[in-house]
PDB file of N, CA and C in Angstrom:
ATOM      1  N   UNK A   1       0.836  -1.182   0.000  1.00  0.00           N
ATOM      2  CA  UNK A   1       0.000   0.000   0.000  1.00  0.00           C
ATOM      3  C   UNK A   1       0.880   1.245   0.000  1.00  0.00           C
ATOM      4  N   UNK A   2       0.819   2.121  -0.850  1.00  0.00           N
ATOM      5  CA  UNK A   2       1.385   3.138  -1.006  1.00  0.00           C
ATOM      6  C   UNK A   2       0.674   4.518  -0.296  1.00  0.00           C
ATOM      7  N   UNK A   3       1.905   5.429   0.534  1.00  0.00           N
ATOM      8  CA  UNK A   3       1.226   6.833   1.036  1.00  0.00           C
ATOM      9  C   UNK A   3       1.037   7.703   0.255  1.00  0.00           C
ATOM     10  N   UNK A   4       0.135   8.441   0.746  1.00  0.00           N
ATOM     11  CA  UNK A   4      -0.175   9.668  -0.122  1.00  0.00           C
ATOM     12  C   UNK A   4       1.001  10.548   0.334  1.00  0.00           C
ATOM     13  N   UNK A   5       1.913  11.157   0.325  1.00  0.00           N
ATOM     14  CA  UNK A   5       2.683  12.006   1.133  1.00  0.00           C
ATOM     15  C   UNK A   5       1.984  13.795   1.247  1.00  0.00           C
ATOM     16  N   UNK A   6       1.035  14.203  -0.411  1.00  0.00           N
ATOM     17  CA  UNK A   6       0.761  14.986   0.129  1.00  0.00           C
ATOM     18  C   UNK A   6      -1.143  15.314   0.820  1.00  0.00           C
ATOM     19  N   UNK A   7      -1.140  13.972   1.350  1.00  0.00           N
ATOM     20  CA  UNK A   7      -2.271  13.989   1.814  1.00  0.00           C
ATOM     21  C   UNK A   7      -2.551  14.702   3.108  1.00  0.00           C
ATOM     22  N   UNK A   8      -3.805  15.643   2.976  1.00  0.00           N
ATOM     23  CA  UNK A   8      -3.759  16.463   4.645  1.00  0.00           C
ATOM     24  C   UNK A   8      -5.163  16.179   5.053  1.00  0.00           C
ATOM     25  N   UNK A   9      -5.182  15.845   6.358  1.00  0.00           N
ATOM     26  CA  UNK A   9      -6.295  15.412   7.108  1.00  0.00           C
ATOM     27  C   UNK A   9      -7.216  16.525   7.726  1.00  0.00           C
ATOM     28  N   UNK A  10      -8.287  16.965   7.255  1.00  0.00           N
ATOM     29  CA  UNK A  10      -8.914  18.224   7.449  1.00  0.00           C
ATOM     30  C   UNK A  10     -10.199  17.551   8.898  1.00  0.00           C
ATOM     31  N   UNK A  11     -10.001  18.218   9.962  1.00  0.00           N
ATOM     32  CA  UNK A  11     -10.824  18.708  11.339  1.00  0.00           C
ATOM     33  C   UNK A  11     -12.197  19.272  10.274  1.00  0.00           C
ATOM     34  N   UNK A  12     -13.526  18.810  10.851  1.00  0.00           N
ATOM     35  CA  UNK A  12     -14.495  19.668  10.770  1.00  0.00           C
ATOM     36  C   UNK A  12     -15.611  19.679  11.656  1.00  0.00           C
ATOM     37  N   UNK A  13     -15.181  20.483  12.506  1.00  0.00           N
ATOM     38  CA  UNK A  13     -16.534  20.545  13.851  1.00  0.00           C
ATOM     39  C   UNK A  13     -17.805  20.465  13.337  1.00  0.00           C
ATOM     40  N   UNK A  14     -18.387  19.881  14.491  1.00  0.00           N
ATOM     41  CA  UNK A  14     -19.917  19.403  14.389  1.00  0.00           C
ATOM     42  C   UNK A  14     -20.630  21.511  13.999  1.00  0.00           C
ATOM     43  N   UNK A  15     -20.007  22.242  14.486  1.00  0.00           N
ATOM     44  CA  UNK A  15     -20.281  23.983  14.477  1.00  0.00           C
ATOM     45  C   UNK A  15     -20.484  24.150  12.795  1.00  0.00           C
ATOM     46  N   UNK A  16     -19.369  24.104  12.642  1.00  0.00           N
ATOM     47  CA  UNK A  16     -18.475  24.351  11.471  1.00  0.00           C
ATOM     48  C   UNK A  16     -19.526  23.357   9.871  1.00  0.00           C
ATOM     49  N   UNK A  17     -19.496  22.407  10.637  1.00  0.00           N
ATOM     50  CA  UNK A  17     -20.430  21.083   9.408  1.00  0.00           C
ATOM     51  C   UNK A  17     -21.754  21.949   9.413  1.00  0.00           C
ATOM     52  N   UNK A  18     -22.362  22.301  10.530  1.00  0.00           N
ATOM     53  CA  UNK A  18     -24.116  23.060   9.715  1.00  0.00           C
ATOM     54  C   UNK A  18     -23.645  24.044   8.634  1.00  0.00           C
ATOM     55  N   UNK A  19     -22.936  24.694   8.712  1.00  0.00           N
ATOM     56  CA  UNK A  19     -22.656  25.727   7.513  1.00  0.00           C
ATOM     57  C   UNK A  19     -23.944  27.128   8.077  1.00  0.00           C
ATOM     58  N   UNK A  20     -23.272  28.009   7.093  1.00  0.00           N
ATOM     59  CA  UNK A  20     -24.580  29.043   7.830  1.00  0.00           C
ATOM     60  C   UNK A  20     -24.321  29.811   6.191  1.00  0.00           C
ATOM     61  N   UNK A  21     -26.153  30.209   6.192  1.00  0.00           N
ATOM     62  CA  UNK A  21     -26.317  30.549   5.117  1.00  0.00           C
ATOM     63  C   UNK A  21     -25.874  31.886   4.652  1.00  0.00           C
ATOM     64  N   UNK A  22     -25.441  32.101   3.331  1.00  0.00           N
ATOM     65  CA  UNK A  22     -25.647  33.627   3.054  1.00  0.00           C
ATOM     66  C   UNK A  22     -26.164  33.656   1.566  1.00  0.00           C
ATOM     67  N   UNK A  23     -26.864  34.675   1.138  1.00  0.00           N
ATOM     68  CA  UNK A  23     -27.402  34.803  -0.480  1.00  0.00           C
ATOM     69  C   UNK A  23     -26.992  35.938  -0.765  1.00  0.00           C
ATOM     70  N   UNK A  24     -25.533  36.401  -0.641  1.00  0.00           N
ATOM     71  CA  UNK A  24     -24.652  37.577  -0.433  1.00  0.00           C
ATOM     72  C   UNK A  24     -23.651  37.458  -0.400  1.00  0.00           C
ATOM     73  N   UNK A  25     -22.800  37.762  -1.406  1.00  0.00           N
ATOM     74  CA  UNK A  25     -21.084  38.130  -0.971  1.00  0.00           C
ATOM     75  C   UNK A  25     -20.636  39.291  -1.313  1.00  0.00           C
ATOM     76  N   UNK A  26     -19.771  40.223  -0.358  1.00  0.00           N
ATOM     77  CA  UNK A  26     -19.301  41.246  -0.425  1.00  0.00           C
ATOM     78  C   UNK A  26     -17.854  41.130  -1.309  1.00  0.00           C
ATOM     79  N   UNK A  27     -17.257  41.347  -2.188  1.00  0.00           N
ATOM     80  CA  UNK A  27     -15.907  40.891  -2.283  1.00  0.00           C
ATOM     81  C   UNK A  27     -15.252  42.500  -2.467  1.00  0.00           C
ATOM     82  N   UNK A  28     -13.957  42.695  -2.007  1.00  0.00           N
ATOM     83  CA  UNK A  28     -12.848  43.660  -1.965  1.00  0.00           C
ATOM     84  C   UNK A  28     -11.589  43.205  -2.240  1.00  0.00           C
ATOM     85  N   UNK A  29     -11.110  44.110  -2.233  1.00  0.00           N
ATOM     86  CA  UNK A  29      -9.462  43.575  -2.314  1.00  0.00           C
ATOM     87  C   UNK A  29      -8.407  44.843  -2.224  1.00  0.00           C
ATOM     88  N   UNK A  30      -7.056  44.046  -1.714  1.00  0.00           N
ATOM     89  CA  UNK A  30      -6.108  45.309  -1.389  1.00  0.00           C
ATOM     90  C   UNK A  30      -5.040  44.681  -2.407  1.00  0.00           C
ATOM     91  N   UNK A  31      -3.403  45.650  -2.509  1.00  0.00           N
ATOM     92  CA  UNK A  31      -3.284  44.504  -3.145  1.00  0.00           C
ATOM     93  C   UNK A  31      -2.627  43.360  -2.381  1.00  0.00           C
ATOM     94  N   UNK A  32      -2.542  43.149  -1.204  1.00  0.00           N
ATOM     95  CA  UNK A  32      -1.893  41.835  -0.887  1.00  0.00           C
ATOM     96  C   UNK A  32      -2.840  41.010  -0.199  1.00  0.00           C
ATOM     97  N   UNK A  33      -4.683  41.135  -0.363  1.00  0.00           N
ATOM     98  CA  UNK A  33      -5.496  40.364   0.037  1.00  0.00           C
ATOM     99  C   UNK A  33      -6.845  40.146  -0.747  1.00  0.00           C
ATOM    100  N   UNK A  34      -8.126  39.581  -0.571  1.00  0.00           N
ATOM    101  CA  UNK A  34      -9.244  39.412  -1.125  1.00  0.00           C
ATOM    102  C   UNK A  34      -9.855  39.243   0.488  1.00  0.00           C
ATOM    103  N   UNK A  35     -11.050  40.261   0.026  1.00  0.00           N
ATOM    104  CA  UNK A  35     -11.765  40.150   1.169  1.00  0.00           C
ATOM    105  C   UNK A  35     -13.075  39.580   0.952  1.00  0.00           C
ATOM    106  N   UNK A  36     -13.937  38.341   1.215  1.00  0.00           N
ATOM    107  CA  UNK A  36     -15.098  37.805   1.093  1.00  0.00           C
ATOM    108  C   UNK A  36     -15.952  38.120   2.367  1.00  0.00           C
ATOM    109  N   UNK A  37     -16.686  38.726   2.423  1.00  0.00           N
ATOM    110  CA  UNK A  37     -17.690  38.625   3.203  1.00  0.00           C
ATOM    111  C   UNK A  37     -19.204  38.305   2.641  1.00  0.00           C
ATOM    112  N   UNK A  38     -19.483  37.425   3.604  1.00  0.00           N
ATOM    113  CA  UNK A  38     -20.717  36.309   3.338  1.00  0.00           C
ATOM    114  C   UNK A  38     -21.989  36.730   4.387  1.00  0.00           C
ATOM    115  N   UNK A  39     -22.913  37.278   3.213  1.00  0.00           N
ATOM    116  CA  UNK A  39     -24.358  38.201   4.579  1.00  0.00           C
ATOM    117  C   UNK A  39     -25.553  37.441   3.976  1.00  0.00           C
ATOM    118  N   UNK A  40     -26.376  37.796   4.678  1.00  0.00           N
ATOM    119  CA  UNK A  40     -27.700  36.772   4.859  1.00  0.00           C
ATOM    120  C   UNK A  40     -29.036  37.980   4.640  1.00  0.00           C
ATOM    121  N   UNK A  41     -28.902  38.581   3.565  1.00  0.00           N
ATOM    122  CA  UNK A  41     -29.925  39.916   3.135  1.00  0.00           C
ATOM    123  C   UNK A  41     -31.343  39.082   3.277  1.00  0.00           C
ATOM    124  N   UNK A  42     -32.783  39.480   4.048  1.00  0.00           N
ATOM    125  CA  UNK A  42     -33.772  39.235   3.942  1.00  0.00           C
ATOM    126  C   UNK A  42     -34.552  39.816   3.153  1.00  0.00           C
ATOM    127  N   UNK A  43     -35.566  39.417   2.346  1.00  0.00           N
ATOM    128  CA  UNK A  43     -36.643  40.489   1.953  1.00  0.00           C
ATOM    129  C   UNK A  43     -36.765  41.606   2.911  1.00  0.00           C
ATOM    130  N   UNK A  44     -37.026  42.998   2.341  1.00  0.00           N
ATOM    131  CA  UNK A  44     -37.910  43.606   3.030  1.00  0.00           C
ATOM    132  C   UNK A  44     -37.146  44.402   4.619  1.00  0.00           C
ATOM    133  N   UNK A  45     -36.390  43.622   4.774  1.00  0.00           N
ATOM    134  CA  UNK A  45     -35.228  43.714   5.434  1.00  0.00           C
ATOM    135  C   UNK A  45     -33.820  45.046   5.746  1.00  0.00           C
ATOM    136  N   UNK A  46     -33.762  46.627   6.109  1.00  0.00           N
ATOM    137  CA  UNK A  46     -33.262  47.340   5.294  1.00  0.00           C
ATOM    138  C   UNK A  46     -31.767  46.935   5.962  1.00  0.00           C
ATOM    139  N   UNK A  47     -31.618  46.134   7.452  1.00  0.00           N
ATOM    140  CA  UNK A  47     -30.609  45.803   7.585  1.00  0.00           C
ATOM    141  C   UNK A  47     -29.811  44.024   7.692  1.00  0.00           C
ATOM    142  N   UNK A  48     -28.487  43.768   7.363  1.00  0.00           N
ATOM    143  CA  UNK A  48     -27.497  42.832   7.085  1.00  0.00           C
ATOM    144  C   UNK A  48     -26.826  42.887   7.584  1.00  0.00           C
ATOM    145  N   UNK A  49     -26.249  41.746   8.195  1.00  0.00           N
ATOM    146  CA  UNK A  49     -25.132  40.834   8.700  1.00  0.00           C
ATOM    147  C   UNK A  49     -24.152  40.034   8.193  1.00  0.00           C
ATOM    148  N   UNK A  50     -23.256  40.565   8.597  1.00  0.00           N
ATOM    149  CA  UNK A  50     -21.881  39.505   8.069  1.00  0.00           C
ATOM    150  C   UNK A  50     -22.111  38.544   8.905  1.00  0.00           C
ATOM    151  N   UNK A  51     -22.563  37.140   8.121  1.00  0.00           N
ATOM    152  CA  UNK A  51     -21.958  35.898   8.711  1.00  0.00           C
ATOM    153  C   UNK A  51     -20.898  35.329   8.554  1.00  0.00           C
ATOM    154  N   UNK A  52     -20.122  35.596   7.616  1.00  0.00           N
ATOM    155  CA  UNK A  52     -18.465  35.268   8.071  1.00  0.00           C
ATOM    156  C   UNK A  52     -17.866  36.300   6.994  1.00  0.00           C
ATOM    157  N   UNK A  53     -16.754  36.290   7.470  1.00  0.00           N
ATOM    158  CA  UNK A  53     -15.724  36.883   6.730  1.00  0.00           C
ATOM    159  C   UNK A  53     -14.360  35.995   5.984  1.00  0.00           C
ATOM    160  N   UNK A  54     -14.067  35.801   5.140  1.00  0.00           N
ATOM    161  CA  UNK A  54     -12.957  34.786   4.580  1.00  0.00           C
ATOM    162  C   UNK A  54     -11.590  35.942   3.798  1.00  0.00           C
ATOM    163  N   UNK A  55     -10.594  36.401   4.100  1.00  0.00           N
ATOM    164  CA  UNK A  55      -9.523  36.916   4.012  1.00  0.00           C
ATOM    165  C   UNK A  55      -8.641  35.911   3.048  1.00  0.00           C
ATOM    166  N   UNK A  56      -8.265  36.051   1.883  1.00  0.00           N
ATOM    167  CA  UNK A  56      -7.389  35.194   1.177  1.00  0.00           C
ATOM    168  C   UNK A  56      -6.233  36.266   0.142  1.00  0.00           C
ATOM    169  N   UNK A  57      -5.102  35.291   0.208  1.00  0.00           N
ATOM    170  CA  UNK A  57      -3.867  35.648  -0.737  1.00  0.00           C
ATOM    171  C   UNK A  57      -4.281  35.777  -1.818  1.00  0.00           C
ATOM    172  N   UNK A  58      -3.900  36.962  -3.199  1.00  0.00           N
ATOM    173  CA  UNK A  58      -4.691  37.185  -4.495  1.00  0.00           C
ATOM    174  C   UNK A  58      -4.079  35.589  -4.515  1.00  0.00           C
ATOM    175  N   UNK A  59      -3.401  35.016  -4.391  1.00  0.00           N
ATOM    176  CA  UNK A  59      -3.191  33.637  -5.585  1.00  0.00           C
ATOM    177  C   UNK A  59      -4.227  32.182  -5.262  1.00  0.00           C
ATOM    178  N   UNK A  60      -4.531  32.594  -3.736  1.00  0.00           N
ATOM    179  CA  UNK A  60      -5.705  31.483  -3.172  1.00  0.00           C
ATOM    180  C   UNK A  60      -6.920  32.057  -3.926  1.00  0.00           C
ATOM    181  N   UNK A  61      -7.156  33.437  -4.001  1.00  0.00           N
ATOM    182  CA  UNK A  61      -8.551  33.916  -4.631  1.00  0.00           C
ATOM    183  C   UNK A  61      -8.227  32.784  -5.921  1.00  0.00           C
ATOM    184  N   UNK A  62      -7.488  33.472  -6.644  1.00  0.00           N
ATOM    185  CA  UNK A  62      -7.531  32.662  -7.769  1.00  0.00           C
ATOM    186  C   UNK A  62      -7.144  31.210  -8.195  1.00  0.00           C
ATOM    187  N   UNK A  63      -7.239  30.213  -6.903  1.00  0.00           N
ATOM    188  CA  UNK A  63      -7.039  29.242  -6.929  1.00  0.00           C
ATOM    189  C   UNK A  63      -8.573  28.982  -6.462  1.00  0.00           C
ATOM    190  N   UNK A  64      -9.386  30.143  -5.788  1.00  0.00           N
ATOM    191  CA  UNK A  64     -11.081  29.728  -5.246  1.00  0.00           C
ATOM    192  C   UNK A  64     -11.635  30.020  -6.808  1.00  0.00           C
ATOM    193  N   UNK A  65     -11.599  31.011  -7.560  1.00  0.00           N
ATOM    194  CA  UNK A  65     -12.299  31.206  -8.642  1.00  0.00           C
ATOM    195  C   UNK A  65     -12.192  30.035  -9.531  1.00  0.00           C
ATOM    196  N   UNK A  66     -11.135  29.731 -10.019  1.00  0.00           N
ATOM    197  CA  UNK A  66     -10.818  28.456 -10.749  1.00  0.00           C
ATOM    198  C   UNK A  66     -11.431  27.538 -10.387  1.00  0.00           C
ATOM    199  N   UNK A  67     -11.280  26.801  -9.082  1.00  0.00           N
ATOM    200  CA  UNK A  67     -12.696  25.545  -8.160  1.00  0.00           C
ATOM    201  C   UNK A  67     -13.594  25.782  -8.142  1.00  0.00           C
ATOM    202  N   UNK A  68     -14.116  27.016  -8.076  1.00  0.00           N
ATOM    203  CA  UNK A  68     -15.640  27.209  -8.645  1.00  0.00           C
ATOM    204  C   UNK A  68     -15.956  27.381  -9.642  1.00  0.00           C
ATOM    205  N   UNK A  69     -15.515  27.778 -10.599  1.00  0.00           N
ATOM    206  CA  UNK A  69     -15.478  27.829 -12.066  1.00  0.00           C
ATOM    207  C   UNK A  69     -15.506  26.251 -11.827  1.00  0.00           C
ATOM    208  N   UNK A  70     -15.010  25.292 -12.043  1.00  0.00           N
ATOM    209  CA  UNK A  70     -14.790  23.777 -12.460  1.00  0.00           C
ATOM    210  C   UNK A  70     -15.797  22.986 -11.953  1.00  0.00           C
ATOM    211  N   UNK A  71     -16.111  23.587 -10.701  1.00  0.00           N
ATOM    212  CA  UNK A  71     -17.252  22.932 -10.184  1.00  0.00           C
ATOM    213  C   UNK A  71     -18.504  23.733 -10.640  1.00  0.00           C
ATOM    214  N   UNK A  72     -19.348  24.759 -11.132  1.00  0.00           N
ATOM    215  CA  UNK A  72     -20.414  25.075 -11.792  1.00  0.00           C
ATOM    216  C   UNK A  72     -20.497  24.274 -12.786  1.00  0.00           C
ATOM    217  N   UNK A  73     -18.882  23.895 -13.635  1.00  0.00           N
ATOM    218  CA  UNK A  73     -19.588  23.666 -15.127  1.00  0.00           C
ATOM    219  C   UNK A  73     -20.243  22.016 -14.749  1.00  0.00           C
ATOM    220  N   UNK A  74     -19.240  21.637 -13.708  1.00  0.00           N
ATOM    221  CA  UNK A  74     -20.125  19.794 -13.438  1.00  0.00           C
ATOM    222  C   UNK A  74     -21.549  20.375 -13.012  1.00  0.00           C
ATOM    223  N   UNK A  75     -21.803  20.765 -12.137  1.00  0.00           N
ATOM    224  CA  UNK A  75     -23.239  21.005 -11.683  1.00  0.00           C
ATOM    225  C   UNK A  75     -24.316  21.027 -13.053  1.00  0.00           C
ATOM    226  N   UNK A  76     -23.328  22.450 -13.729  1.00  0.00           N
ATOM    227  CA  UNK A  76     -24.379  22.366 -15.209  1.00  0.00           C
ATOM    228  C   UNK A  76     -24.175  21.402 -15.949  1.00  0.00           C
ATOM    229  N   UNK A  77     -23.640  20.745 -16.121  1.00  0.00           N
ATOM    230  CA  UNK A  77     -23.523  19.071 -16.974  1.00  0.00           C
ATOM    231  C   UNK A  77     -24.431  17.958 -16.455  1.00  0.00           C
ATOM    232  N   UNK A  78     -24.715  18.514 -15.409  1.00  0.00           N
ATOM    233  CA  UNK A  78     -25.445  16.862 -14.493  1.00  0.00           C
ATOM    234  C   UNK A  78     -27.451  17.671 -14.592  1.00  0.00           C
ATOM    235  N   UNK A  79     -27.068  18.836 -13.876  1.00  0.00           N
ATOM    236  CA  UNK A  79     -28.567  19.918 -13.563  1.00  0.00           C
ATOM    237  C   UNK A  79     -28.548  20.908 -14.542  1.00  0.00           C
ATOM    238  N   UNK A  80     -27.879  21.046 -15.826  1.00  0.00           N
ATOM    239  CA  UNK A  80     -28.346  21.854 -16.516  1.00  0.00           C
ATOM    240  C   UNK A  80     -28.140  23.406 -16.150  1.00  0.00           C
ATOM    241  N   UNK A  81     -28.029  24.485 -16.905  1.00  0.00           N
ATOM    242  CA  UNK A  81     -27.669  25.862 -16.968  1.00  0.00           C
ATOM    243  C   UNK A  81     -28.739  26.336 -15.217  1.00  0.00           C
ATOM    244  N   UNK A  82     -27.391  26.913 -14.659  1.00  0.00           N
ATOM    245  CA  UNK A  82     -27.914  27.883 -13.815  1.00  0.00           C
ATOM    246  C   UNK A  82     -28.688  28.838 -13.748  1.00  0.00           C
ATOM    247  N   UNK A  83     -29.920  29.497 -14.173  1.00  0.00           N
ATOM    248  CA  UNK A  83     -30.451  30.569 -14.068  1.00  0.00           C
ATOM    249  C   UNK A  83     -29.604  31.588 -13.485  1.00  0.00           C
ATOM    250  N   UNK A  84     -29.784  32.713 -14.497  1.00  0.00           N
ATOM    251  CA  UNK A  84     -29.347  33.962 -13.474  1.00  0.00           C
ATOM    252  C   UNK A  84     -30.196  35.105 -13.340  1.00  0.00           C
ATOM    253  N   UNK A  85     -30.759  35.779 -12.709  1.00  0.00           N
ATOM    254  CA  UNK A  85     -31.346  36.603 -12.467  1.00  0.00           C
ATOM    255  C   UNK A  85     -30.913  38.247 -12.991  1.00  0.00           C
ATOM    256  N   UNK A  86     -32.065  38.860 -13.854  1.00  0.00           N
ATOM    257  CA  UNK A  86     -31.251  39.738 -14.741  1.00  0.00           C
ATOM    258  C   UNK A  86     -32.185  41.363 -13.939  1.00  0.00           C
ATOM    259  N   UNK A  87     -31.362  40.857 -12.291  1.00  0.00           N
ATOM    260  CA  UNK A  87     -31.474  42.553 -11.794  1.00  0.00           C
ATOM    261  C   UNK A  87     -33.093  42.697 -11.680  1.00  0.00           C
ATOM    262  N   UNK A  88     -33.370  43.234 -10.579  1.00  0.00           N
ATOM    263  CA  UNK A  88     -34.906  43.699  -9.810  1.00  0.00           C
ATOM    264  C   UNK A  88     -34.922  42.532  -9.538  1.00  0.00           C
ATOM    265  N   UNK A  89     -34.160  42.198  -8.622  1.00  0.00           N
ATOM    266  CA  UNK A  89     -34.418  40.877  -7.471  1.00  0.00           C
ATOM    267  C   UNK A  89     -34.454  41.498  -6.060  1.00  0.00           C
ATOM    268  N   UNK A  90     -34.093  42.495  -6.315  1.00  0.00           N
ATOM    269  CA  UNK A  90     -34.302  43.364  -4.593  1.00  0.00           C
ATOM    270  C   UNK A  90     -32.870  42.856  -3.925  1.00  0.00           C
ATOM    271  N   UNK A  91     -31.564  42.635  -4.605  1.00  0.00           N
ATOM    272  CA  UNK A  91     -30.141  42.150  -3.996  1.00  0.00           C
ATOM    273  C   UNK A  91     -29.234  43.410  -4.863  1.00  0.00           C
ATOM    274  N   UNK A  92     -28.216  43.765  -4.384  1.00  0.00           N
ATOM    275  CA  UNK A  92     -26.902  44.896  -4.606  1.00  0.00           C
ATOM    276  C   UNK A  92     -26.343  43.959  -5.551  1.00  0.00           C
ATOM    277  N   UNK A  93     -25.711  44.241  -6.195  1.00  0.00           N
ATOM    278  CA  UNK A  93     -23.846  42.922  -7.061  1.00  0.00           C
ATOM    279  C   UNK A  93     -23.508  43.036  -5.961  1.00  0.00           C
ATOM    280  N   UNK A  94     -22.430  41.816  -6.279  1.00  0.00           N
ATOM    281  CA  UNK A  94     -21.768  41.563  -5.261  1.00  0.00           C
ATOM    282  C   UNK A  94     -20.536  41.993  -5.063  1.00  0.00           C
ATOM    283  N   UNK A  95     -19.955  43.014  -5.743  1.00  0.00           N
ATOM    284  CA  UNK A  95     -19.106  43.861  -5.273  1.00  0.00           C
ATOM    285  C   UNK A  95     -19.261  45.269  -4.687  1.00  0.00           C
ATOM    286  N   UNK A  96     -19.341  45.591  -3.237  1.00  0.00           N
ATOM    287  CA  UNK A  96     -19.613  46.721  -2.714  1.00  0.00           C
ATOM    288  C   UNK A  96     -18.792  47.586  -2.104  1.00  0.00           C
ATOM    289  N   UNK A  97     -18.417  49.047  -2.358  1.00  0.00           N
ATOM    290  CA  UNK A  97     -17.343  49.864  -1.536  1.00  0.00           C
ATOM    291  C   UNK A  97     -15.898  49.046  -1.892  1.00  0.00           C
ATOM    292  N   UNK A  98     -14.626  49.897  -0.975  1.00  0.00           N
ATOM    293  CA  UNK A  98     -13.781  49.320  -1.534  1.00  0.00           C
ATOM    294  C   UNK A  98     -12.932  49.053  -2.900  1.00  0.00           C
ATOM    295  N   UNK A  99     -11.715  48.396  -2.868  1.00  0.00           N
ATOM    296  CA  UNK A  99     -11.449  48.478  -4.317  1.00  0.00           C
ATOM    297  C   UNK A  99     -11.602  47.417  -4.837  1.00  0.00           C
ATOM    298  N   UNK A 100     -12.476  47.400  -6.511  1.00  0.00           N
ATOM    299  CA  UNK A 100     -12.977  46.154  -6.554  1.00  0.00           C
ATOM    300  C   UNK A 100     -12.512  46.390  -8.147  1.00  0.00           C
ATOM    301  N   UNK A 101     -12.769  45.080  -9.039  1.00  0.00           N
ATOM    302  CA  UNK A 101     -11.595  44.891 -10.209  1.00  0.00           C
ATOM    303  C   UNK A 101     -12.747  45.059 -11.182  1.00  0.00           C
ATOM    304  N   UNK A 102     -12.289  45.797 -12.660  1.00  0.00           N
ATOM    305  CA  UNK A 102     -13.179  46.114 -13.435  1.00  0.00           C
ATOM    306  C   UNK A 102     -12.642  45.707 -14.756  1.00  0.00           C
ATOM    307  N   UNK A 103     -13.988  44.982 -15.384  1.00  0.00           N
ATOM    308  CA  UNK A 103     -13.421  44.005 -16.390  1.00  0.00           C
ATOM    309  C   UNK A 103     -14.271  45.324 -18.038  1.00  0.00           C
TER     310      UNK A 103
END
């Protein structure tokens, strides 16, 4: 039987496993970080909460964009095209304040 050598054994608290929702991400960036913040906007609602915040290296951002990129297109291969919602959903983009990248 052969080791994995770069195999790493990931902890995930019973806390941590419910996950907590958000239908919101804030994203920023400096240049030596990416800032994600994850809020939980209600209808009707005029105020929001950060439920977490995630801080990453530009090269982890772009090691998260890439895994999600790879993982949508399986989702859409198995469930078919994502709907996207084209604005008057009562939600901001998800880039707010801050310096944010313009394509």
């Amino acid at each position: 039987m052969s080791e994995n050598k770069n195999q790493i054994n990931i902890e995930l608290s019973e806390e941590v496993a419910e996950g907590t929702y958000s239908n919101l991400a804030i994203i920023t960036h400096s240049h030596s970080e990416f800032v994600i913040d994850f809020v939980k906007l209600m209808p009707g609602i005029q105020k929001a909460k950060v439920k977490s915040r995630i801080i990453l290296t530009p090269e982890h951002a772009k090691r998260l964009y890439k895994a999600l990129a790879e993982n949508i297109k399986k989702y859409e291969s198995v469930h078919g095209p994502i709907k996207e919602s084209k604005g008057g959903d009562g939600y901001p983009p998800f880039s707010l304040g801050g310096p944010t990248a313009q394509a």
